[in-house]
C-alpha atoms as a PDB file:
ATOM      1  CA  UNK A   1      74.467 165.972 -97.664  1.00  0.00           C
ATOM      2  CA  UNK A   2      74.660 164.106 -94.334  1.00  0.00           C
ATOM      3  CA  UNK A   3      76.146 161.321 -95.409  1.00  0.00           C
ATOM      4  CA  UNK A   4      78.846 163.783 -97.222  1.00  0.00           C
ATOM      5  CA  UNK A   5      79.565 165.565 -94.040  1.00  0.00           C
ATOM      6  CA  UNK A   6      80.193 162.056 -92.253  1.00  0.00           C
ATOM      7  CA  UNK A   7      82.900 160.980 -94.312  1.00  0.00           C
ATOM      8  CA  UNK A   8      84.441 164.369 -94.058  1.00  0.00           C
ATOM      9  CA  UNK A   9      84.166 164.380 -90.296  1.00  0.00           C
ATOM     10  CA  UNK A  10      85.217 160.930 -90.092  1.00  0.00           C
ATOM     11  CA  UNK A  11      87.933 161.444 -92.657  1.00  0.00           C
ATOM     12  CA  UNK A  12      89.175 164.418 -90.527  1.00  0.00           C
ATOM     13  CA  UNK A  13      89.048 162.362 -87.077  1.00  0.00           C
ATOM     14  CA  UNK A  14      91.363 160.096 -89.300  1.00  0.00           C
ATOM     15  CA  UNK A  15      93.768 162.560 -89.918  1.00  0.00           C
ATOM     16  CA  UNK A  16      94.056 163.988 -86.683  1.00  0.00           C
ATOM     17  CA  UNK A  17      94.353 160.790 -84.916  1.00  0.00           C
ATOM     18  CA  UNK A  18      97.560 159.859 -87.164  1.00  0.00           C
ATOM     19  CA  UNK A  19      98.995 163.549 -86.998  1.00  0.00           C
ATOM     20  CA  UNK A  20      98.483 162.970 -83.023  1.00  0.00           C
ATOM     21  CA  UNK A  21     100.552 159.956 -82.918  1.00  0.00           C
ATOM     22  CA  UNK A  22     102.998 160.678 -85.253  1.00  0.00           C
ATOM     23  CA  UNK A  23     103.706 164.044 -83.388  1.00  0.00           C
ATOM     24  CA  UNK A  24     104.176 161.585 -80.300  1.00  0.00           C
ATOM     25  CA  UNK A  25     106.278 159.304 -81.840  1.00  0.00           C
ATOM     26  CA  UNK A  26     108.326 161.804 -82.673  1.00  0.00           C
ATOM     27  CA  UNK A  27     108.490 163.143 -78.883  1.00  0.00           C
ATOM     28  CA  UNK A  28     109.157 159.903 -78.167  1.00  0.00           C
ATOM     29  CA  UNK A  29     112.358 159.652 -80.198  1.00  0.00           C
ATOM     30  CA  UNK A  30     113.456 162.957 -79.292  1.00  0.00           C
ATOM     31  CA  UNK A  31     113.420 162.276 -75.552  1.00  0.00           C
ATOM     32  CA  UNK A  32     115.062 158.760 -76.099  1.00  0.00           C
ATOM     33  CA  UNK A  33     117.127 160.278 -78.343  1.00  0.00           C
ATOM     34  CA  UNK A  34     118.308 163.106 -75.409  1.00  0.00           C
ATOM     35  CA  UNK A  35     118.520 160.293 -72.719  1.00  0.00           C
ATOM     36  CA  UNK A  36     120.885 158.306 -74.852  1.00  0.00           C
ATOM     37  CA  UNK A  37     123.267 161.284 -75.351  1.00  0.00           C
ATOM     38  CA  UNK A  38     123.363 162.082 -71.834  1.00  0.00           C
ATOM     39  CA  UNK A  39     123.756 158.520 -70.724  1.00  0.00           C
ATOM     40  CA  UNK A  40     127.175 158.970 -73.167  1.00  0.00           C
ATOM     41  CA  UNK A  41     128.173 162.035 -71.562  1.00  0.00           C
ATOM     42  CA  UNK A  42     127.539 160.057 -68.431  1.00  0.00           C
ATOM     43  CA  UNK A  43     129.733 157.310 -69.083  1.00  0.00           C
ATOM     44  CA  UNK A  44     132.525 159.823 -70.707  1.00  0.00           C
ATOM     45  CA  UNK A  45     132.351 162.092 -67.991  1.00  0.00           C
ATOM     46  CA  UNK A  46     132.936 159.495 -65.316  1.00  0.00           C
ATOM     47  CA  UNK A  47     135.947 158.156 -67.407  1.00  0.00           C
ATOM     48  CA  UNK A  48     137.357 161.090 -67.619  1.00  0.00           C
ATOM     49  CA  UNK A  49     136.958 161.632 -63.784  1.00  0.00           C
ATOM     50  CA  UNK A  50     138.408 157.800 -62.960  1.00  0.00           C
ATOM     51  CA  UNK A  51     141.591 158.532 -65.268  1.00  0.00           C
ATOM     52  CA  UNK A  52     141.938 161.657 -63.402  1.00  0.00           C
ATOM     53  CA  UNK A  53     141.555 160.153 -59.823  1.00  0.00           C
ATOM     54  CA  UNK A  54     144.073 157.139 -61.031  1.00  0.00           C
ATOM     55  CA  UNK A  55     146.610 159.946 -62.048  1.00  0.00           C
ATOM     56  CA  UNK A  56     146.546 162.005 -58.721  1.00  0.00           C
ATOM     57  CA  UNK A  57     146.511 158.994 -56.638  1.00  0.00           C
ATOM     58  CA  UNK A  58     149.595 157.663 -58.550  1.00  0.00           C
ATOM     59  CA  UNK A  59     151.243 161.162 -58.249  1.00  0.00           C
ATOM     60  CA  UNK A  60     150.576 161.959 -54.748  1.00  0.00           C
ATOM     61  CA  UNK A  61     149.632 158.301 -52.708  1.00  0.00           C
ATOM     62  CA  UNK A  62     152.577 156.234 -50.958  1.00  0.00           C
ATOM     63  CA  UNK A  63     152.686 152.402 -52.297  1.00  0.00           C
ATOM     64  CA  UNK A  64     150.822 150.478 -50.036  1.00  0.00           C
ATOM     65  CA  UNK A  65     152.956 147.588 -50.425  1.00  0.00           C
ATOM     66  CA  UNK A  66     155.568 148.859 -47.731  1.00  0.00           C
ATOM     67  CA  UNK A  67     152.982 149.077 -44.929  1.00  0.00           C
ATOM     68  CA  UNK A  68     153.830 146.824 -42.005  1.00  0.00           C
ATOM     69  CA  UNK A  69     150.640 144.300 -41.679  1.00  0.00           C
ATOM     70  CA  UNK A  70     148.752 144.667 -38.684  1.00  0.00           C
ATOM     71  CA  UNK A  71     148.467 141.705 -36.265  1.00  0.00           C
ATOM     72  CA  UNK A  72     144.944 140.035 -35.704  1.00  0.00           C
ATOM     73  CA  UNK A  73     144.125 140.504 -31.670  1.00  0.00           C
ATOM     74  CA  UNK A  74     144.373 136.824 -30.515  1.00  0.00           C
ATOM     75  CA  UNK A  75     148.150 136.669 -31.837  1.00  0.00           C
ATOM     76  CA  UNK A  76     149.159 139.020 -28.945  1.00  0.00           C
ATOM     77  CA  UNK A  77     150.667 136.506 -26.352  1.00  0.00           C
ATOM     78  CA  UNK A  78     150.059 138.123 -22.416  1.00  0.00           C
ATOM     79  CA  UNK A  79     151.203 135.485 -19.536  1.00  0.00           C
ATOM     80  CA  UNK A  80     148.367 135.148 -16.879  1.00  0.00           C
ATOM     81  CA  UNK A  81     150.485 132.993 -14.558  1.00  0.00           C
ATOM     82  CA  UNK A  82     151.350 134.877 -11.317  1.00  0.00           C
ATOM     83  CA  UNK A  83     154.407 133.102 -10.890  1.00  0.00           C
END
């Protein structure tokens, strides 16, 4: 009878251990699987926003080719000599 009740306990710490980590394998792949979606929203999301930016900016921003270059400091030429 002892021996009987062993293997049943044993058998049932067994099954619980592989229910337990096949219930967190599961949460695992849930949760990875969640992270990876929202990593793709992410990614489409900020897409989205840089096509948007590119658009007004096109729309709305003067070429910056036509601005006049601005000297460096040491090309400005001021005479010191008193005379």
């Amino acid at each position: 009878m002892s021996d009987e009740r062993s293997s049943i306990v044993s058998l049932g710490i067994v099954i619980g251990f592989n229910l337990g980590l096949s219930l967190l394998l599961l949460w695992l792949a849930g949760w990875f699987w969640q992270w990876r979606g929202s990593l793709q929203t992410s990614e489409r999301e900020l897409s989205i926003a840089t096509q948007k930016t590119q658009e007004f900016s096109s729309k709305n921003c003067p070429p910056v080719s036509r601005a006049t270059p601005i000297p460096p400091e040491n090309s400005l030429s001021v005479s010191t000599n008193p005379e």
